[in-house]
PDB file of N, CA and C in Angstrom:
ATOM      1  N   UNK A   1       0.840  -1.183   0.000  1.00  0.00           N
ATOM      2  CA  UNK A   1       0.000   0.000   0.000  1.00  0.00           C
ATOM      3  C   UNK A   1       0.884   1.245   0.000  1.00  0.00           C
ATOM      4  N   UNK A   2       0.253   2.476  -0.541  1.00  0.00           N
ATOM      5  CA  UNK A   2       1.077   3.477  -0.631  1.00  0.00           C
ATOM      6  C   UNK A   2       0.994   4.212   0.354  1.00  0.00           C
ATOM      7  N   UNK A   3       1.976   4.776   1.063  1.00  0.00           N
ATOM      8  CA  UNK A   3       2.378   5.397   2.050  1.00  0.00           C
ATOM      9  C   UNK A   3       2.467   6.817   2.159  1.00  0.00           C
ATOM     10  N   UNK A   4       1.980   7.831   2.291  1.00  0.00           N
ATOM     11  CA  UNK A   4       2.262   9.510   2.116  1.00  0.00           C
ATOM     12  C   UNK A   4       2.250  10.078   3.678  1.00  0.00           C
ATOM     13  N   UNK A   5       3.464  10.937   3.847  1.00  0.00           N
ATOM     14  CA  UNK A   5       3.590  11.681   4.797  1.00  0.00           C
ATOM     15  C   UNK A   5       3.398  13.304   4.665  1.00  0.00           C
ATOM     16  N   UNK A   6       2.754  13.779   5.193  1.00  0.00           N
ATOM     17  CA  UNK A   6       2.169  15.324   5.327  1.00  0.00           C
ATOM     18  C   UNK A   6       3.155  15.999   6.378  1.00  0.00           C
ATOM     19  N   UNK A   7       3.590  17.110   5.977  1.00  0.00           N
ATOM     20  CA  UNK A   7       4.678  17.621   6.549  1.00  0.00           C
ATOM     21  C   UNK A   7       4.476  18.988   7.020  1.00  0.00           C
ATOM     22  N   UNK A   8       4.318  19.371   8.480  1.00  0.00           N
ATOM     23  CA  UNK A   8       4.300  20.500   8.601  1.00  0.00           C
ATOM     24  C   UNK A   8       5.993  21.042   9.507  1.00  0.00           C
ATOM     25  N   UNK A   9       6.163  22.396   9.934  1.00  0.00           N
ATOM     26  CA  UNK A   9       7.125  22.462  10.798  1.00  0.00           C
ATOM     27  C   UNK A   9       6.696  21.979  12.076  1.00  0.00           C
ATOM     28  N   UNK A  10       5.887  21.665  13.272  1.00  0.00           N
ATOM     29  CA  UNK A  10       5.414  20.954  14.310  1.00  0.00           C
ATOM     30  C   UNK A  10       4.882  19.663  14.379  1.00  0.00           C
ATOM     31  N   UNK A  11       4.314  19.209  13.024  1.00  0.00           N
ATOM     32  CA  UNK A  11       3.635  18.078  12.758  1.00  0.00           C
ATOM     33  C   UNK A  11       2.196  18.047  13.598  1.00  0.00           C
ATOM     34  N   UNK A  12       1.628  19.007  14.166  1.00  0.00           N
ATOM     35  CA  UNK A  12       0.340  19.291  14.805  1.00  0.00           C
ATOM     36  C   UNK A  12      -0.433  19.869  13.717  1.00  0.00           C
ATOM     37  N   UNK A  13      -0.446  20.540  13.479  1.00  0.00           N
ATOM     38  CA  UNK A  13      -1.572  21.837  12.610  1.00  0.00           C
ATOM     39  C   UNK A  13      -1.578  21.770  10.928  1.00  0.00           C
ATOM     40  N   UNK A  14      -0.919  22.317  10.148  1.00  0.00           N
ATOM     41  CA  UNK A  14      -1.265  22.259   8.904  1.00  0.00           C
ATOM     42  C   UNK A  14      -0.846  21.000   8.357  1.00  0.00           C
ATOM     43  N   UNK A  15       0.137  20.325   8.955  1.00  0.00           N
ATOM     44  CA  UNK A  15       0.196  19.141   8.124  1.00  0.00           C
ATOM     45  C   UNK A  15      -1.319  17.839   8.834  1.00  0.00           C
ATOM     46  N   UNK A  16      -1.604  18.011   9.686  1.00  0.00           N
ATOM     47  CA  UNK A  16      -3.084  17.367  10.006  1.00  0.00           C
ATOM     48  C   UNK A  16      -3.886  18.011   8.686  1.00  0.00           C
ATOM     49  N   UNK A  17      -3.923  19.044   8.821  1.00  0.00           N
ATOM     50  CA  UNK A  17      -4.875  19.495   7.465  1.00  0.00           C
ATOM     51  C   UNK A  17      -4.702  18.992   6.029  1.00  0.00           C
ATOM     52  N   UNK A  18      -3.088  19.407   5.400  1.00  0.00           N
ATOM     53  CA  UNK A  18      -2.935  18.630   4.770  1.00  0.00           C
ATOM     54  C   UNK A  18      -3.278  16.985   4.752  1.00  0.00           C
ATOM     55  N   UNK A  19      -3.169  16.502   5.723  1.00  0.00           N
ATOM     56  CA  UNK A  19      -3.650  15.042   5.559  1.00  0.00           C
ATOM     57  C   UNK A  19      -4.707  14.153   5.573  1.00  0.00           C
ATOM     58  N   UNK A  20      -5.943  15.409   5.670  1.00  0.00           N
ATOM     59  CA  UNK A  20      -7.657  15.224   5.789  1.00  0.00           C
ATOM     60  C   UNK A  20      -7.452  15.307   4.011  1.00  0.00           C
ATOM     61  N   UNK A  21      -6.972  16.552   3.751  1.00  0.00           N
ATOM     62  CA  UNK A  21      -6.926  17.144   1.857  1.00  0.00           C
ATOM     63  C   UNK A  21      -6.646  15.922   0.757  1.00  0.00           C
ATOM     64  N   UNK A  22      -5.393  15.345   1.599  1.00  0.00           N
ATOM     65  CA  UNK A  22      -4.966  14.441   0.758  1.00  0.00           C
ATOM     66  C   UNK A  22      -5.643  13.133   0.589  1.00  0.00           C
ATOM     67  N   UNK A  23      -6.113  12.771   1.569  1.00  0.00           N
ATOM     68  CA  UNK A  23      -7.174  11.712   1.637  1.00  0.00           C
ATOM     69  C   UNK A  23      -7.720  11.880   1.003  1.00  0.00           C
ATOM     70  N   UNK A  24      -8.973  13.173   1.277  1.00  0.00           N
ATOM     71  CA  UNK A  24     -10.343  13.687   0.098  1.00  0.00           C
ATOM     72  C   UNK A  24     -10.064  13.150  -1.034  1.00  0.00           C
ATOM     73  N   UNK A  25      -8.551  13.596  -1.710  1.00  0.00           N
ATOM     74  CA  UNK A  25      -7.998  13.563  -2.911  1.00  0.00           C
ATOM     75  C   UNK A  25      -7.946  12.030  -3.527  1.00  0.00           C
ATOM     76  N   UNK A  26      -7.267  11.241  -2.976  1.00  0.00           N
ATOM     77  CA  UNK A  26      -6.734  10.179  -3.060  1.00  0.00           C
ATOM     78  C   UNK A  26      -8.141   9.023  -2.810  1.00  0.00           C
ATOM     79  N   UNK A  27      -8.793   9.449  -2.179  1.00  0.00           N
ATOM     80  CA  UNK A  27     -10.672   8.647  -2.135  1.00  0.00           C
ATOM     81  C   UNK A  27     -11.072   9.123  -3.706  1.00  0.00           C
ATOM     82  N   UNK A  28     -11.025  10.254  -3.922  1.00  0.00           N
ATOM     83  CA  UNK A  28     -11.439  10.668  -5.702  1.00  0.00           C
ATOM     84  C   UNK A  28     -10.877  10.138  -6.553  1.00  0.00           C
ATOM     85  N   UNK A  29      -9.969   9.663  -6.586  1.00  0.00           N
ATOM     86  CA  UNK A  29      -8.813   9.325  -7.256  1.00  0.00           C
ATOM     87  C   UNK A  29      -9.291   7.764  -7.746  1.00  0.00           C
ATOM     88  N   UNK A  30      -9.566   7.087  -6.320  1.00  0.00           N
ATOM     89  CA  UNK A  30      -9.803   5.659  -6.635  1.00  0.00           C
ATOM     90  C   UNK A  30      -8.760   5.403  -5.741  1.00  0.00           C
ATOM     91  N   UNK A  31      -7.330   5.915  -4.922  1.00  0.00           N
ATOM     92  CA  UNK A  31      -6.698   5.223  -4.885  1.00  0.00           C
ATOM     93  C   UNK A  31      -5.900   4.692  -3.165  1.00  0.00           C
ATOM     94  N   UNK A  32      -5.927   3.550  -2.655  1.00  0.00           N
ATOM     95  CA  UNK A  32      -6.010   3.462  -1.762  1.00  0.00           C
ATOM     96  C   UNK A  32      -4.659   3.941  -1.420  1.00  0.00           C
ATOM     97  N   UNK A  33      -4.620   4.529  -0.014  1.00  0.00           N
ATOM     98  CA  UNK A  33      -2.891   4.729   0.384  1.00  0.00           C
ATOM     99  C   UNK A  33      -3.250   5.339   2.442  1.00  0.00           C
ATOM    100  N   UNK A  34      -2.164   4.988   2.798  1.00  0.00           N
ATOM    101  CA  UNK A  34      -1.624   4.681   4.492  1.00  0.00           C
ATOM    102  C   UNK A  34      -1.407   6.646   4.205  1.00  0.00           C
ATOM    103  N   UNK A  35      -2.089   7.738   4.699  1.00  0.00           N
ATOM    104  CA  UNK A  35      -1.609   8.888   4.594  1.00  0.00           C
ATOM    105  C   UNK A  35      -1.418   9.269   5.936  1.00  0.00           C
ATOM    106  N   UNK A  36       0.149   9.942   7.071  1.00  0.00           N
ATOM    107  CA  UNK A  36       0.134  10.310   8.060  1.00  0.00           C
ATOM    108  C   UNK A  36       0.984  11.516   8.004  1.00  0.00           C
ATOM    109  N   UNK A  37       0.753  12.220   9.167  1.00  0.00           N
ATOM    110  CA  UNK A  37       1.029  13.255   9.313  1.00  0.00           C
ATOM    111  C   UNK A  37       1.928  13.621  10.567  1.00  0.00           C
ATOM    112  N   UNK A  38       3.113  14.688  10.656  1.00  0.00           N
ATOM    113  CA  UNK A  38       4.738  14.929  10.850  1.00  0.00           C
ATOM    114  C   UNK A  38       4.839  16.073  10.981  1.00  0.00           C
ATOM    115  N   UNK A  39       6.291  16.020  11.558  1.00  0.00           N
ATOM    116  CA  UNK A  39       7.312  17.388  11.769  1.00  0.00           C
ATOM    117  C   UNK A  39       8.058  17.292  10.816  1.00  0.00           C
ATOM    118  N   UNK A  40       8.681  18.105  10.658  1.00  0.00           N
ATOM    119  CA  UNK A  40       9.730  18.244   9.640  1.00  0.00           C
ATOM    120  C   UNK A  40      10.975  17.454  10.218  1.00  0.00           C
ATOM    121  N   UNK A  41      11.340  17.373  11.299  1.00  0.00           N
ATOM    122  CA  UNK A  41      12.614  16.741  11.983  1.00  0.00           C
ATOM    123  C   UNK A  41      12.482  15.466  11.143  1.00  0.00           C
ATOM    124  N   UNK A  42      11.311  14.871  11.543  1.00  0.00           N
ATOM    125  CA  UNK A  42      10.937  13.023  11.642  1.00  0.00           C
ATOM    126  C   UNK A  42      11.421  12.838  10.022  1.00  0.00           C
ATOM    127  N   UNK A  43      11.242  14.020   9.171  1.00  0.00           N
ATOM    128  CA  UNK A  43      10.832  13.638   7.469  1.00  0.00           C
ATOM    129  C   UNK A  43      11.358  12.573   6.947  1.00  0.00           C
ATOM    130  N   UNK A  44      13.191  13.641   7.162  1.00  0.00           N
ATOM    131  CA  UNK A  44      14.040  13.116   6.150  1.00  0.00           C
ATOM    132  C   UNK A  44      14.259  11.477   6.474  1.00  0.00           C
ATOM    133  N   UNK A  45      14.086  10.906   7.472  1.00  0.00           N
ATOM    134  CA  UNK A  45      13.955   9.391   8.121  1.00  0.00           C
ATOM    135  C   UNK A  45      13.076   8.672   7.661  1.00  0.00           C
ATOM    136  N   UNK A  46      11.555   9.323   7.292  1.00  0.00           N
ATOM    137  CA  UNK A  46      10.600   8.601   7.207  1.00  0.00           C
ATOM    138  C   UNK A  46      11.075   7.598   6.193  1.00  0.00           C
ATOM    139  N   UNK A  47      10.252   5.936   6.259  1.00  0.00           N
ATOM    140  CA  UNK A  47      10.373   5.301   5.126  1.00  0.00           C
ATOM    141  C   UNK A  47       8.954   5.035   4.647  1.00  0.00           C
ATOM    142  N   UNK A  48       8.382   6.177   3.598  1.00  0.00           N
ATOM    143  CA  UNK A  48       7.479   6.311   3.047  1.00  0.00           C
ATOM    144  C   UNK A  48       7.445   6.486   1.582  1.00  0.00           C
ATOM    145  N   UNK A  49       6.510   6.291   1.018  1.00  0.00           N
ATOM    146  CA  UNK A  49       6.256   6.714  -0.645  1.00  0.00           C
ATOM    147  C   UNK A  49       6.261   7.867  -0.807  1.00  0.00           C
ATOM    148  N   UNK A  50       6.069   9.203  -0.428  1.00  0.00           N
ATOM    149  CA  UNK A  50       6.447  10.584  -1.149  1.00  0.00           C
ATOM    150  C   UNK A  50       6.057  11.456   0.065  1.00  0.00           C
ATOM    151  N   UNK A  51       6.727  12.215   0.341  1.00  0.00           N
ATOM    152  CA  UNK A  51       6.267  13.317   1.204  1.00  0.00           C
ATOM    153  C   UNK A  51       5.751  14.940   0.700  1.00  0.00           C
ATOM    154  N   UNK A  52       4.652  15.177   1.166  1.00  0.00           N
ATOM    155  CA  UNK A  52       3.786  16.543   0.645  1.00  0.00           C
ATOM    156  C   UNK A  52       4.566  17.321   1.546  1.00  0.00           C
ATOM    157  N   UNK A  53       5.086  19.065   1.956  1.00  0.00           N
ATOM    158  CA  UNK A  53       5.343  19.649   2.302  1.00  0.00           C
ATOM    159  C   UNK A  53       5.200  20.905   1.788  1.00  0.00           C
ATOM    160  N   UNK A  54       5.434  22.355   2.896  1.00  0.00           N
ATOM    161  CA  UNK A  54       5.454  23.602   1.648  1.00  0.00           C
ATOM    162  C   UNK A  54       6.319  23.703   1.064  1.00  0.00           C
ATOM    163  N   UNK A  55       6.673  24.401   0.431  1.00  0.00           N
ATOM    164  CA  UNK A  55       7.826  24.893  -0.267  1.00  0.00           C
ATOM    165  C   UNK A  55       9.086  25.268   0.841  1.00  0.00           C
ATOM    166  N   UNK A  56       8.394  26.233   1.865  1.00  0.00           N
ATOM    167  CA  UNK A  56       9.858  26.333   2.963  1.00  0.00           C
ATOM    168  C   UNK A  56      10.557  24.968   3.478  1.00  0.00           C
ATOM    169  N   UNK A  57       9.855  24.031   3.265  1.00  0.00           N
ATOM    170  CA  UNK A  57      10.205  22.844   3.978  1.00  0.00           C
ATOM    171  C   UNK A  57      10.788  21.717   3.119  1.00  0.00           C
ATOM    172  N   UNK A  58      10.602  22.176   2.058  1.00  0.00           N
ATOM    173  CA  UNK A  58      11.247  20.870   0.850  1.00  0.00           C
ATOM    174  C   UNK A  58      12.995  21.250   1.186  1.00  0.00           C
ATOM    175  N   UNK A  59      13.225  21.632   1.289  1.00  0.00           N
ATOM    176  CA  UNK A  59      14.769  21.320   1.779  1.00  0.00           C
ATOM    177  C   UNK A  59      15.244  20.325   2.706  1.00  0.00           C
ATOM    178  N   UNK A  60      14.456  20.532   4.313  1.00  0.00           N
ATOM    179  CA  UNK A  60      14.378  19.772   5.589  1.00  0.00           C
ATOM    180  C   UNK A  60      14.213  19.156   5.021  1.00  0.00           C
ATOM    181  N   UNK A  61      13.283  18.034   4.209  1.00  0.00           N
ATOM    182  CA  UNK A  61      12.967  16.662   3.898  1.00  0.00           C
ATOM    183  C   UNK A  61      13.232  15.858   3.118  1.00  0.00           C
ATOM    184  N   UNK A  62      14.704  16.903   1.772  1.00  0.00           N
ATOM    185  CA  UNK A  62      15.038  16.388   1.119  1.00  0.00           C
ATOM    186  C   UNK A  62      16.014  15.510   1.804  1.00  0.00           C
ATOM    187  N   UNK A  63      16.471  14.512   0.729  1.00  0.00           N
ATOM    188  CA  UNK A  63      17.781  13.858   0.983  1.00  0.00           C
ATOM    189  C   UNK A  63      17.765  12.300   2.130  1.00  0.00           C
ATOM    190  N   UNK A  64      16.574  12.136   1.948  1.00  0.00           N
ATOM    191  CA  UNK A  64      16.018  10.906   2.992  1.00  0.00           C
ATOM    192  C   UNK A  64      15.727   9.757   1.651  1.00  0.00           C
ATOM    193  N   UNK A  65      15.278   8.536   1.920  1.00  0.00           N
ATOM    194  CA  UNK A  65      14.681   7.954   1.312  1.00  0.00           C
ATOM    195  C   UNK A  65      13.404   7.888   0.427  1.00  0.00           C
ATOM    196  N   UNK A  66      12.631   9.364   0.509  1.00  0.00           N
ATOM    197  CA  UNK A  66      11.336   9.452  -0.281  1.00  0.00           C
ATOM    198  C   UNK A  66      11.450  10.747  -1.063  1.00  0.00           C
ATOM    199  N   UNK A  67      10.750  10.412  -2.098  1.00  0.00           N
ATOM    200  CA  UNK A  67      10.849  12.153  -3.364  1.00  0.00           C
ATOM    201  C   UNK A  67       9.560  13.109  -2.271  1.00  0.00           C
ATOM    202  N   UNK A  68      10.284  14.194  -1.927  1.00  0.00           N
ATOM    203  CA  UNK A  68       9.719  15.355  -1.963  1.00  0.00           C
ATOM    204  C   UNK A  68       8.557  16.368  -2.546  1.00  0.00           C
ATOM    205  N   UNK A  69       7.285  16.638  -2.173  1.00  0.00           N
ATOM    206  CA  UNK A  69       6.983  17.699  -3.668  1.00  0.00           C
ATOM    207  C   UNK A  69       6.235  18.765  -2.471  1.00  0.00           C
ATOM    208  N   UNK A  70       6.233  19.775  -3.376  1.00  0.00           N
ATOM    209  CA  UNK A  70       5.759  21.103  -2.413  1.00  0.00           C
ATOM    210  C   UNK A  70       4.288  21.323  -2.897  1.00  0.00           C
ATOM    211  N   UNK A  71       3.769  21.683  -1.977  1.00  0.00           N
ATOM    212  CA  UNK A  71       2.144  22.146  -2.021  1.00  0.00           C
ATOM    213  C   UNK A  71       2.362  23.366  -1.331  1.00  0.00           C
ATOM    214  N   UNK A  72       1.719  24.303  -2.203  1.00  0.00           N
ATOM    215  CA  UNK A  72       2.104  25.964  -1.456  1.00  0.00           C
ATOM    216  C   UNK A  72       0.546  26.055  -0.440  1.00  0.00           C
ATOM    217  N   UNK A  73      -0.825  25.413  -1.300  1.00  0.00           N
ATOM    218  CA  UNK A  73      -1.884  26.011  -0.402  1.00  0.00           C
ATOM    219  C   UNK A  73      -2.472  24.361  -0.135  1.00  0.00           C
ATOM    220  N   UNK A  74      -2.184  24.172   1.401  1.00  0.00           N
ATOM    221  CA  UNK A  74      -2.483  23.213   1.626  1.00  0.00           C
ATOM    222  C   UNK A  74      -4.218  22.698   1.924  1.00  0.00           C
ATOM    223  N   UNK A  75      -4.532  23.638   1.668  1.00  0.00           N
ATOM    224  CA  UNK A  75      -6.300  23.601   1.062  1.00  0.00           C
ATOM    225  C   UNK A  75      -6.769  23.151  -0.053  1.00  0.00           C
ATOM    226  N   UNK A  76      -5.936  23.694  -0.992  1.00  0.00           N
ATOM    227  CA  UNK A  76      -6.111  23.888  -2.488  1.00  0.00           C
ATOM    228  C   UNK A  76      -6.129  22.486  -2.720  1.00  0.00           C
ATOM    229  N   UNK A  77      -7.672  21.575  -2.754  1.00  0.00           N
ATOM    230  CA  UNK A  77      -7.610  20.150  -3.926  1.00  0.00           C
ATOM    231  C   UNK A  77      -7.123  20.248  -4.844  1.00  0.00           C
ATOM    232  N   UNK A  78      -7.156  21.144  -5.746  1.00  0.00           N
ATOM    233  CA  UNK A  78      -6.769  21.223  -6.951  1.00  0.00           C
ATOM    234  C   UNK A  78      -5.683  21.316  -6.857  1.00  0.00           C
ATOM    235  N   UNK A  79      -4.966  21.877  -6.578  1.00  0.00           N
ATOM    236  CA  UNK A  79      -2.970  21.593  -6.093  1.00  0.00           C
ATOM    237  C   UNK A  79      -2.759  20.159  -6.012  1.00  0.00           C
ATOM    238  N   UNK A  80      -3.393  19.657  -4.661  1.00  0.00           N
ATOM    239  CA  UNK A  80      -3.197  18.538  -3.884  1.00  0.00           C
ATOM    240  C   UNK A  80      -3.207  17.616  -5.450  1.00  0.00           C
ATOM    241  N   UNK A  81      -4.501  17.348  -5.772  1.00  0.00           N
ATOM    242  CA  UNK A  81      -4.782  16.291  -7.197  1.00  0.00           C
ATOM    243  C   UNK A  81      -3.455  16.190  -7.994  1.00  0.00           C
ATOM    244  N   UNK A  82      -3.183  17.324  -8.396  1.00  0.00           N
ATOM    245  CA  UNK A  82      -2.296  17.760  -9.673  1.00  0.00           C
ATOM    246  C   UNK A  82      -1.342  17.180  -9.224  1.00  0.00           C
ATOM    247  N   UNK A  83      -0.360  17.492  -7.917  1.00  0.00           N
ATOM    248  CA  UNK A  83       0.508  16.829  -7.461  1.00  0.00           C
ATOM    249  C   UNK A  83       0.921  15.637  -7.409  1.00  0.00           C
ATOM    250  N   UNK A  84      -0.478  15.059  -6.968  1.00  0.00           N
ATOM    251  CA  UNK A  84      -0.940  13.714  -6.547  1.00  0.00           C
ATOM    252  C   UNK A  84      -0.915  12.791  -7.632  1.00  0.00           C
ATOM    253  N   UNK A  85      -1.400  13.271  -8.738  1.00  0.00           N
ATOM    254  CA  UNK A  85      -1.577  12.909  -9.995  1.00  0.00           C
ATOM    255  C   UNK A  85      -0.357  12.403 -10.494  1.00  0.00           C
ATOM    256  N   UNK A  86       0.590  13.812 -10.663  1.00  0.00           N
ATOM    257  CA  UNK A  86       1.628  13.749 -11.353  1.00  0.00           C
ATOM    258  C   UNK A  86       2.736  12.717 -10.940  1.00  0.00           C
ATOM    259  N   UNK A  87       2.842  12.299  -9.574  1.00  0.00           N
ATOM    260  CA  UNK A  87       3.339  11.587  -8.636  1.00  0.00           C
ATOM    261  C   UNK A  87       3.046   9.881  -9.137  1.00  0.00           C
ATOM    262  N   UNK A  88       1.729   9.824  -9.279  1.00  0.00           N
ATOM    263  CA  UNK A  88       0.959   8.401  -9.331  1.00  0.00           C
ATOM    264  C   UNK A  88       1.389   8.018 -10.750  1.00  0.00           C
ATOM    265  N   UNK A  89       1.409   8.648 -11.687  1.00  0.00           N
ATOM    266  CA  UNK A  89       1.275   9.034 -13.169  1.00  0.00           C
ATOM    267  C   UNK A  89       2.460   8.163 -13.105  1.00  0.00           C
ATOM    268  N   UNK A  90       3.952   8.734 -12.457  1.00  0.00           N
ATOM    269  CA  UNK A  90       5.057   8.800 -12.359  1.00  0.00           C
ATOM    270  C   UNK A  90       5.485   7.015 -12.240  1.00  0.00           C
ATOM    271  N   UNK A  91       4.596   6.785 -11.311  1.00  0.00           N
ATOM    272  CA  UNK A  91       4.866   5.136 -10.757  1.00  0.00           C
ATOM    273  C   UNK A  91       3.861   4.317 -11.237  1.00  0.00           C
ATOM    274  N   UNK A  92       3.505   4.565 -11.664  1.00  0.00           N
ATOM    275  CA  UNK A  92       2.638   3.621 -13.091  1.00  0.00           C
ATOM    276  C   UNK A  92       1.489   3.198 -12.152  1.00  0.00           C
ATOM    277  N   UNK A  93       0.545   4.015 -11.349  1.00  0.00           N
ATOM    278  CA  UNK A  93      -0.695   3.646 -10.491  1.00  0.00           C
ATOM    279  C   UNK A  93      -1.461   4.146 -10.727  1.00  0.00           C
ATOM    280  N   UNK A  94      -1.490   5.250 -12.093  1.00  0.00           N
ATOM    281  CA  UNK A  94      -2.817   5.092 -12.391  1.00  0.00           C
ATOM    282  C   UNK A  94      -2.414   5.445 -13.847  1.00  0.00           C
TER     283      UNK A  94
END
């Protein structure tokens, strides 16, 4: 199953949000996946399938075992999808 980590700087607040978004997304999608939510410390460690973060934070999380991608408005479905998309597209899941 696919694995996504939501990344905020505390791992309390926007990345919880982000990780209600990404769900929504990923239920539309069709596609099942394990989505949890982080600090930025935990990232670069995680052993997960791709980590969502903002843009200030794609640095902290680079350089670990999972590709990175930035979501500037972590509201925005339409971000989230596109991302999401482009990601899935990428690994031959949809």
């Amino acid at each position: 199953m696919l694995t996504i980590l939501t990344v905020c700087g505390v791992g309390m607040g926007s990345s919880l949000l982000l990780r209600m978004y990404t769900e929504d997304v990923l239920k539309e999608l069709g596609v099942e996946a394990q989505v949890q939510a982080s600090d930025a410390t935990q990232a670069r460690g995680a052993r997960v399938d791709l980590i969502l973060t903002s843009p200030a934070l794609v640095p902290v999380c680079s350089g670990g075992h999972a590709p990175v991608r930035a979501i500037k408005s972590f509201v925005n479905k339409e971000e989230i999808r596109t991302v999401l998309t482009e990601f899935l597209k990428e690994k031959g899941l949809i």
